[in-house]
N, C-alpha and C. Protein backbone atom coordinates (compact mmCIF):
# COMPACT_ATOMS: atom_id res chain seq x y z
N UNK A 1 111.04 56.64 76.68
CA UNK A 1 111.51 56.64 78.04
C UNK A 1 110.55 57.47 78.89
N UNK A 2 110.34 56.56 80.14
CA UNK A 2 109.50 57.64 80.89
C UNK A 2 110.05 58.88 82.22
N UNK A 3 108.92 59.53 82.47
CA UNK A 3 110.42 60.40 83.61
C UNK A 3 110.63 60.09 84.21
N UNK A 4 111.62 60.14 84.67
CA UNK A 4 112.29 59.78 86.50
C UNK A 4 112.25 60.66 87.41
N UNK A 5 111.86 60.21 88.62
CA UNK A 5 112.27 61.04 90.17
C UNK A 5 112.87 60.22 90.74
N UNK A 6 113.92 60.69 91.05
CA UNK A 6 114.99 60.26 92.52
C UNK A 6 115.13 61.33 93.76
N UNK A 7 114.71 60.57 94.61
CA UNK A 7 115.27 61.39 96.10
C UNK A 7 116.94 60.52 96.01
N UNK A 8 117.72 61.26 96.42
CA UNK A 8 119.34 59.94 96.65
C UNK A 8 119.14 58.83 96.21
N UNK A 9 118.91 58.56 95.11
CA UNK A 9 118.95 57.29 94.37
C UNK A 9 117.64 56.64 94.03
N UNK A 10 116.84 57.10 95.00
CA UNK A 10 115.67 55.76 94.91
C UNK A 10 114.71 56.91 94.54
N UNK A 11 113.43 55.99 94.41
CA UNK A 11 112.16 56.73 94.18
C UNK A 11 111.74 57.27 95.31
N UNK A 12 110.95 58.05 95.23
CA UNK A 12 110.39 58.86 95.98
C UNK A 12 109.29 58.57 96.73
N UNK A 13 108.68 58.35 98.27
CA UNK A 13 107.64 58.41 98.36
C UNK A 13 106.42 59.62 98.36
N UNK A 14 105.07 59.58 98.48
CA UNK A 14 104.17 60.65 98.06
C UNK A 14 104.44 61.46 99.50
N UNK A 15 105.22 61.22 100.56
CA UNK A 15 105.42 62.03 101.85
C UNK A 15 106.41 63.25 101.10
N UNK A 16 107.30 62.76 100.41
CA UNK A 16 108.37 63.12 100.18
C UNK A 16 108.22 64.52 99.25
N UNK A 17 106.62 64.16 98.32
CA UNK A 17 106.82 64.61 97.11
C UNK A 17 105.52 66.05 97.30
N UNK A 18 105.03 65.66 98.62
CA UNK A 18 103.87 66.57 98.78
C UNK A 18 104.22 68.26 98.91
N UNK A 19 105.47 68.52 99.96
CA UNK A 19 106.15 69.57 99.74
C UNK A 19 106.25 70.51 98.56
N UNK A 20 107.12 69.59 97.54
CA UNK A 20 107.59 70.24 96.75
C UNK A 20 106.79 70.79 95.26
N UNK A 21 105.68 69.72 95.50
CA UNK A 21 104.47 69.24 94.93
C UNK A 21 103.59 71.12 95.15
N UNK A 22 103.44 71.76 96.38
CA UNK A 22 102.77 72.29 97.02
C UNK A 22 103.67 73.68 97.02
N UNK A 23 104.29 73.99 97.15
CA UNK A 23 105.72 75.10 97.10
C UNK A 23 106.67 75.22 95.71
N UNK A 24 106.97 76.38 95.40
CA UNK A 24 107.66 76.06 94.49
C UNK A 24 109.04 76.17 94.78
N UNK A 25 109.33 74.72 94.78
CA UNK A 25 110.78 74.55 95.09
C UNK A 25 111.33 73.98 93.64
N UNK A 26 112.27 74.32 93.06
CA UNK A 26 113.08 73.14 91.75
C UNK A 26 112.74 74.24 90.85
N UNK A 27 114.08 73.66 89.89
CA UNK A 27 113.94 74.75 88.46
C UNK A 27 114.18 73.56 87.70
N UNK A 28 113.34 74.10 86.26
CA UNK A 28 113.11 73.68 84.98
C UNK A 28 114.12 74.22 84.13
N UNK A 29 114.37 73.75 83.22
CA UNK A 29 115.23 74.23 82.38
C UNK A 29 115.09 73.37 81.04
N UNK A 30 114.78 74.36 80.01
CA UNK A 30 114.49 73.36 78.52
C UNK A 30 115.47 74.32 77.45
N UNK A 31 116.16 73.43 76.94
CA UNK A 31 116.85 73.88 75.71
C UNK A 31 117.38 73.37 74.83
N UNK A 32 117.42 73.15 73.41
CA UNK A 32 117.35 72.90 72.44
C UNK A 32 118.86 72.83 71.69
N UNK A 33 118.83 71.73 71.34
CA UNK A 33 120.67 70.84 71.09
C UNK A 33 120.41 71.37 69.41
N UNK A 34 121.15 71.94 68.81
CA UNK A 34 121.24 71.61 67.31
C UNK A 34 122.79 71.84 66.88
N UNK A 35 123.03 70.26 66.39
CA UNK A 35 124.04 70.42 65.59
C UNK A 35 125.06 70.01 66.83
N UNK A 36 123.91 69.64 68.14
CA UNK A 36 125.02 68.66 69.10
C UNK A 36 125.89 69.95 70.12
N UNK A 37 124.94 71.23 69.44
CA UNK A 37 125.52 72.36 70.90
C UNK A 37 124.09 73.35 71.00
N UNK A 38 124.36 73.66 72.06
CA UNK A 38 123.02 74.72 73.14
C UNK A 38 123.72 75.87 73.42
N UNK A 39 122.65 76.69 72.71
CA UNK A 39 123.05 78.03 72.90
C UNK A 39 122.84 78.53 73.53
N UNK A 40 123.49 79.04 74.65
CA UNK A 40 123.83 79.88 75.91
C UNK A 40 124.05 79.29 77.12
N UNK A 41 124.74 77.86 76.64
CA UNK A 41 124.91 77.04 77.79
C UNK A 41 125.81 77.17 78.81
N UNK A 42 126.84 78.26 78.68
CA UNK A 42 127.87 78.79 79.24
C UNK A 42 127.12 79.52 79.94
N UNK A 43 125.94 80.44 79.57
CA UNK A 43 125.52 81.72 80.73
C UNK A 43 124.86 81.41 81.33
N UNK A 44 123.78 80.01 81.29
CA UNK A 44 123.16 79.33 81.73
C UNK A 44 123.58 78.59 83.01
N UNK A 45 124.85 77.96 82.62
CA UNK A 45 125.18 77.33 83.88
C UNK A 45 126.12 78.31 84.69
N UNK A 46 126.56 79.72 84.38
CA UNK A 46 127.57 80.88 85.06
C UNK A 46 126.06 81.39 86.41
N UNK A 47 124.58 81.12 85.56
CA UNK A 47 123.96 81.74 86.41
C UNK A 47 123.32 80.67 87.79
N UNK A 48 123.62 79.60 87.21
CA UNK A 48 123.08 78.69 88.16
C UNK A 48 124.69 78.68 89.27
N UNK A 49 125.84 78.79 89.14
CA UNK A 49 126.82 78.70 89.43
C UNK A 49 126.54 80.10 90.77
N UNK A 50 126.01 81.01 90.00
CA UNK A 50 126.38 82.54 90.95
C UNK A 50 125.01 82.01 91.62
């Protein structure tokens, strides 16, 4: 599968993407499923929450 960008549904044009492209706007987040649970996914999303 390849990645996706959506602005509200659709793709994005390069007007759209130059901003964010250029600034650091957006968070990453990588974490690792074993056994079908992620550990610290509770404090993870308490901090995106606060």
């Amino acid at each position: 599968m390849l990645p996706r960008t959506e602005i509200d549904g659709r793709p994005p044009t390069a007007d759209e993407l130059l901003a964010p492209a250029l600034f650091n706007y957006g968070h990453v987040t990588v974490m690792q499923i074993r056994a079908k649970l992620v550990r610290g996914l509770d404090l993870h999303l308490a901090r995106l929450d606060s």
